[in-house]
Protein backbone atom coordinates (compact mmCIF):
# COMPACT_ATOMS: atom_id res chain seq x y z
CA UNK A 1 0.00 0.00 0.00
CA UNK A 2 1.29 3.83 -0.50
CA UNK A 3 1.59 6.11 1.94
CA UNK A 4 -0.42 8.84 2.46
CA UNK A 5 2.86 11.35 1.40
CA UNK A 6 3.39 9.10 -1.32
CA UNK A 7 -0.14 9.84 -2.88
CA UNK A 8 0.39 13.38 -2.08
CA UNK A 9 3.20 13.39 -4.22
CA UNK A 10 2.76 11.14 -6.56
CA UNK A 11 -1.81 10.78 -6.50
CA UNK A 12 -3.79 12.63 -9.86
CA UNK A 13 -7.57 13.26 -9.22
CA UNK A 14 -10.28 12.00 -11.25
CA UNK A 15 -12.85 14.71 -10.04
CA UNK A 16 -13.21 16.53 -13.24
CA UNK A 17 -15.23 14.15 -14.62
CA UNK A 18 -18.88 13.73 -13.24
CA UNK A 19 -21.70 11.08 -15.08
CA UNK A 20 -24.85 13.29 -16.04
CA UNK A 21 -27.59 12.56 -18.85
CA UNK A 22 -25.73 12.58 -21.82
CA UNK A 23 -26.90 15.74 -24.43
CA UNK A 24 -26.46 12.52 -26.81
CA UNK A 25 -30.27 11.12 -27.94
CA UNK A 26 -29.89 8.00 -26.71
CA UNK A 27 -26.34 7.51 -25.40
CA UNK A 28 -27.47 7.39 -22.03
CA UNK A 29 -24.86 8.27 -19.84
CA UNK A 30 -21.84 10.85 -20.32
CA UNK A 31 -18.73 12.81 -18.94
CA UNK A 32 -19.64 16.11 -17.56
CA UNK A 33 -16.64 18.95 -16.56
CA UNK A 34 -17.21 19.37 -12.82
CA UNK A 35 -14.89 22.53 -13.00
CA UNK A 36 -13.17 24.94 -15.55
CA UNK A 37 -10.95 23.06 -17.52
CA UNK A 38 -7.96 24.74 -19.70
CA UNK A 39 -7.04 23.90 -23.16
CA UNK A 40 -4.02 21.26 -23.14
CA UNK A 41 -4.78 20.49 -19.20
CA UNK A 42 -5.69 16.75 -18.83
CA UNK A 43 -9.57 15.62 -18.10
CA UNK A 44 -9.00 12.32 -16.42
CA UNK A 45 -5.62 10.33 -16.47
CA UNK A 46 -6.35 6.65 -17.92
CA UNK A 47 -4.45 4.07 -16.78
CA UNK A 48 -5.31 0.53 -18.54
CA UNK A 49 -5.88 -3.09 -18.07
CA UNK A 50 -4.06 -5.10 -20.55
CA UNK A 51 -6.19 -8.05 -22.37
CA UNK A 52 -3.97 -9.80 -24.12
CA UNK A 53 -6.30 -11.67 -26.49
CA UNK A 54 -9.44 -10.22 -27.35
CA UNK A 55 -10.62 -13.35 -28.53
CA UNK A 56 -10.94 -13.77 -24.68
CA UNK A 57 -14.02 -11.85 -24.41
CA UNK A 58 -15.79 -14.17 -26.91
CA UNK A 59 -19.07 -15.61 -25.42
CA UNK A 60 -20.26 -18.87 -27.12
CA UNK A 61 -24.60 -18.77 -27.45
CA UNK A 62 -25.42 -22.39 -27.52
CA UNK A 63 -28.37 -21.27 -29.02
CA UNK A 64 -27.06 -21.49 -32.52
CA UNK A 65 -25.84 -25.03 -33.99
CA UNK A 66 -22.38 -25.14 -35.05
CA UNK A 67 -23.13 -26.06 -38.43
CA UNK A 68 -25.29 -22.92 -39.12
CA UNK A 69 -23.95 -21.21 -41.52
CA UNK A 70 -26.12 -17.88 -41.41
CA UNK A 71 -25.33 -17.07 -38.23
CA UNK A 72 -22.36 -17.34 -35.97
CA UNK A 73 -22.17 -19.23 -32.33
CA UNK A 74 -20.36 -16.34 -31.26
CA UNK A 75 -21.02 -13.24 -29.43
CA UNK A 76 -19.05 -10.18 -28.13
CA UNK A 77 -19.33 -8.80 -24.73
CA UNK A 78 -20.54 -4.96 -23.81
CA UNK A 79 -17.10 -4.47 -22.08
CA UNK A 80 -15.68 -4.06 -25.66
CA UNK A 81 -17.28 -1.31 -26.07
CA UNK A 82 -15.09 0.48 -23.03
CA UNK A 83 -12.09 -0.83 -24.04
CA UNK A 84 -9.27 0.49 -27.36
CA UNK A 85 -7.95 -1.88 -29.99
CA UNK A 86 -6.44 -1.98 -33.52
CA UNK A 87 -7.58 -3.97 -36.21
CA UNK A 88 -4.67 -5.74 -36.73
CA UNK A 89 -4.10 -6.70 -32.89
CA UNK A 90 -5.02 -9.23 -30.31
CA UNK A 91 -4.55 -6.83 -27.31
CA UNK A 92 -7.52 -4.83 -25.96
CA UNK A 93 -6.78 -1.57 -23.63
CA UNK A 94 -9.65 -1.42 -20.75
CA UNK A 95 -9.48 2.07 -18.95
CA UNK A 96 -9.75 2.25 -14.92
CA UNK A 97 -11.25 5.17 -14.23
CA UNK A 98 -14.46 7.11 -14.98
CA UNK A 99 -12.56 7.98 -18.60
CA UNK A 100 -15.58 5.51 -19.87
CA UNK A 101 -18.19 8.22 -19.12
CA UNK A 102 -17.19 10.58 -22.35
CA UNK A 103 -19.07 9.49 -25.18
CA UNK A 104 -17.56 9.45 -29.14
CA UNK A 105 -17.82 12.74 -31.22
CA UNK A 106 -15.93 13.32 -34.19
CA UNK A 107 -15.23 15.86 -36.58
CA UNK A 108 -16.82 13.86 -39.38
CA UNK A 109 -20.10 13.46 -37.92
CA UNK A 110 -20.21 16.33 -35.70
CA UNK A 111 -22.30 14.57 -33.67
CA UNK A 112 -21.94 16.58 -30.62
CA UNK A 113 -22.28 20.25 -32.68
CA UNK A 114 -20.52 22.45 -35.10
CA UNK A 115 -17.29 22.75 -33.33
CA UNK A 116 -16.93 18.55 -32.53
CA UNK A 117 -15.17 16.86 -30.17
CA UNK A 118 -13.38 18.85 -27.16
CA UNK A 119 -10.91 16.58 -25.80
CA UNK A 120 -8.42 13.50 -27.29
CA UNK A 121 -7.18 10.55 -26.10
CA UNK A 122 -2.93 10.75 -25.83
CA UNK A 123 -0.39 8.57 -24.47
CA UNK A 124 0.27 9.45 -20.55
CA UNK A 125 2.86 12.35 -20.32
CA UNK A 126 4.92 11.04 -17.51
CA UNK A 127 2.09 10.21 -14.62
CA UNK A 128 2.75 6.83 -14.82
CA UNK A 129 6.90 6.05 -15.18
CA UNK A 130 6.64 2.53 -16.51
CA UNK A 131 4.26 3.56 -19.39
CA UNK A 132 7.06 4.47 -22.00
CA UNK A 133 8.91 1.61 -21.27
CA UNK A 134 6.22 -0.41 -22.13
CA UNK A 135 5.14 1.35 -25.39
CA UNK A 136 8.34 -0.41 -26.60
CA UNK A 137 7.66 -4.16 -25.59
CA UNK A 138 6.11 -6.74 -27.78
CA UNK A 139 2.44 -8.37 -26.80
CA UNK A 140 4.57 -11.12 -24.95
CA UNK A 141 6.98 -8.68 -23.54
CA UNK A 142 4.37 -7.23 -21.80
CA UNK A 143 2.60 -10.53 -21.11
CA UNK A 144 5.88 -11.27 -18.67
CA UNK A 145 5.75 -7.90 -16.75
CA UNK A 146 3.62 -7.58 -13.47
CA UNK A 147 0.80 -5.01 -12.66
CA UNK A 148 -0.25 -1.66 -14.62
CA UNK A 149 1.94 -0.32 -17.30
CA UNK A 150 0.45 1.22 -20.22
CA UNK A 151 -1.78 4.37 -19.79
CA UNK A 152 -3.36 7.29 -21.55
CA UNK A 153 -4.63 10.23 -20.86
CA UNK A 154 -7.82 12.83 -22.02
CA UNK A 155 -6.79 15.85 -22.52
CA UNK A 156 -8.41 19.23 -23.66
CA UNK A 157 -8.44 20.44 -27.17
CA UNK A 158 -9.63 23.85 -26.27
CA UNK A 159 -11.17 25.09 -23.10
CA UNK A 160 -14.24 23.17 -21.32
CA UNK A 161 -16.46 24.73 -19.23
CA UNK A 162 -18.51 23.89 -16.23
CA UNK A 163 -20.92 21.83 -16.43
CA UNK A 164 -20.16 20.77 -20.61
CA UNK A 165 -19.94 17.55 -21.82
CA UNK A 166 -16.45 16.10 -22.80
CA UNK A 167 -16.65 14.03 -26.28
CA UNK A 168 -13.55 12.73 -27.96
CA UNK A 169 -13.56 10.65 -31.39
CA UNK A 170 -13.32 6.90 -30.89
CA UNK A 171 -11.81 6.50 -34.56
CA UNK A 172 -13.68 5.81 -37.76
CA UNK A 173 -13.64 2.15 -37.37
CA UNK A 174 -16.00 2.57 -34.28
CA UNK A 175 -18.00 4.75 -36.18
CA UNK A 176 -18.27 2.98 -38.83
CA UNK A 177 -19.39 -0.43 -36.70
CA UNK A 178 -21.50 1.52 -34.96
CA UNK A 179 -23.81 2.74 -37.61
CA UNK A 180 -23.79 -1.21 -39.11
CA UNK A 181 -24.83 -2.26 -35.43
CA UNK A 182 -27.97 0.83 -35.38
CA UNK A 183 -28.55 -0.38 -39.05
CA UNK A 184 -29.05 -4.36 -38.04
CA UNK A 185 -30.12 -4.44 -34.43
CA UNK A 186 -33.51 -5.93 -33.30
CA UNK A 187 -34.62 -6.76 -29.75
CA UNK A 188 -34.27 -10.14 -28.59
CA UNK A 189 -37.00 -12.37 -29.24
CA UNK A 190 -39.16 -12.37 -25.76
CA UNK A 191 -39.48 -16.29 -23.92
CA UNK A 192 -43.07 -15.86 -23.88
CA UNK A 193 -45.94 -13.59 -24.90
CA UNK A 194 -45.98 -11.86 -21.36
CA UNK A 195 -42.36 -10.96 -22.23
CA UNK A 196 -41.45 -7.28 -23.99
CA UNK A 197 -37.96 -5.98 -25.11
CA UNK A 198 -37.40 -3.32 -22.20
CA UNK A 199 -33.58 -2.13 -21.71
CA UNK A 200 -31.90 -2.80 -18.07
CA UNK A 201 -32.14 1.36 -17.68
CA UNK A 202 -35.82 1.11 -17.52
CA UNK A 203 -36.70 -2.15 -16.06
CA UNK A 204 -34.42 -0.23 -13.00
CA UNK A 205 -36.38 2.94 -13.41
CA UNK A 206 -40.05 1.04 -13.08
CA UNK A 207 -42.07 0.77 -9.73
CA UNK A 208 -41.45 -2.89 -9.69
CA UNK A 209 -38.64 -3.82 -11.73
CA UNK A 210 -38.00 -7.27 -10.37
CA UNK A 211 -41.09 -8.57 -10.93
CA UNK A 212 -39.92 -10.97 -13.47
CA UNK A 213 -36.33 -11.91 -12.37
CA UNK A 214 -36.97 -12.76 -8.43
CA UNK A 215 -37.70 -16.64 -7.74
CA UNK A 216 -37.97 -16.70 -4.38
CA UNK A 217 -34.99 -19.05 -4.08
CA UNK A 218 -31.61 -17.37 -3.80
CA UNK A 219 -30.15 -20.31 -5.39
CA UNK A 220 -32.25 -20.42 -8.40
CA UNK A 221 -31.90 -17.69 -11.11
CA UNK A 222 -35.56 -16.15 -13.10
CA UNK A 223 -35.15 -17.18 -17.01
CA UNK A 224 -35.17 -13.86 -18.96
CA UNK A 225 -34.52 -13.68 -22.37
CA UNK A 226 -32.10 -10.73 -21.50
CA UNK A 227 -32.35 -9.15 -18.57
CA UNK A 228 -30.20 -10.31 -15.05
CA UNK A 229 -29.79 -9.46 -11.67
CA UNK A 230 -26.43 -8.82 -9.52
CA UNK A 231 -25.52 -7.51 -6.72
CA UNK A 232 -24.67 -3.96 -5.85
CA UNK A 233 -22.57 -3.09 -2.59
């Protein structure tokens, strides 16, 4: 454990960054400046959990035969959607602090308004020591090394104000998956007829939410097409 000088020292604060309603129609969610923040100054620091191999993250739905070839057994997980890849790579970057609040804007789209995204995702400038050693390791270099090493940081393209929402671009290949995933998605198919497509958000935001996913036995789980419970403490 560090000391409490150390973290005097040594500690960066994530309190910049507060979750409010995102100005995004449906994005849920977003990154919200809690105070004035300067052009060039850094949002939130990003340090990052190394997956190795994406592939990891795979989820098999027994659902769907092997031998189906119009649809694949696989599935990807939502974390993917927090995390920063390439293409042409096996390792997935997984920020650790509230950095997954700010939503994607870029100066394509302009999603966000006329003057786009007001922040940028950069390689840590010298927060974190081991970072630029590990920039130059290979994927099984880094496999070998113990705890945190690589980290980021958001930083300000111009200044934010109070109480404005920080967007930064995810890249074009996001973008681009993105609008194929609005393009094809459909609700799951409900279990029964009693059974309706409702997100997580508002199944939590209804009078009684757990209606349909309480048993009565705490070690027997409710079948929902897509909805779960877990614990929160």
């Amino acid at each position: 454990p560090r000391t409490i000088e150390w973290i005097r020292s040594n500690g960066m604060c994530i309190e910049n960054l507060v979750p409010r309603k995102s100005t995004l129609p449906q994005a849920g969610n977003g990154g919200f400046a809690q105070y004035h923040i300067s052009k060039g100054e850094i949002v939130v620091p990003v340090p990052m959990l190394h997956i190795l191999n994406k592939d990891v993250l795979l989820m098999y739905d027994d659902s769907i035969k092997d031998d189906d070839e119009n649809e694949s057994n696989t599935r990807l997980q939502l974390l993917l959607n927090y995390c920063f890849g390439h293409r042409v790579s096996s390792m997935l970057l997984c920020p650790n602090t509230n950095a997954i609040l700010i939503n994607h804007c870029s100066d394509r789209k302009k999603e966000c308004g006329p003057e786009g995204p007001n922040a940028e995702l950069r390689w840590s400038s010298g927060w974190e020591p081991k970072s630029d050693r590990f920039r130059n390791f290979t994927i099984d270099e880094i496999a070998q090394q113990k705890g945190r090493g690589l980290s980021m940081e958001i930083v300000a393209l111009r200044d934010i104000q109070p109480g404005e929402e920080v967007f930064m671009d995810y890249g074009q290949d996001w973008e681009e998956a993105w609008e194929r995933h609005v393009a094809s998605w459909k609700p799951p198919l409900p279990v029964d007829e009693s059974e309706s497509f409702v997100t997580a958000k508002v199944a939590n935001e209804q009078d009684n939410p757990l209606e349909l996913l309480v048993t009565g036995n705490v070690r027997t789980t409710a079948n929902h097409s897509h909805l779960f419970t877990g614990c929160f403490y």
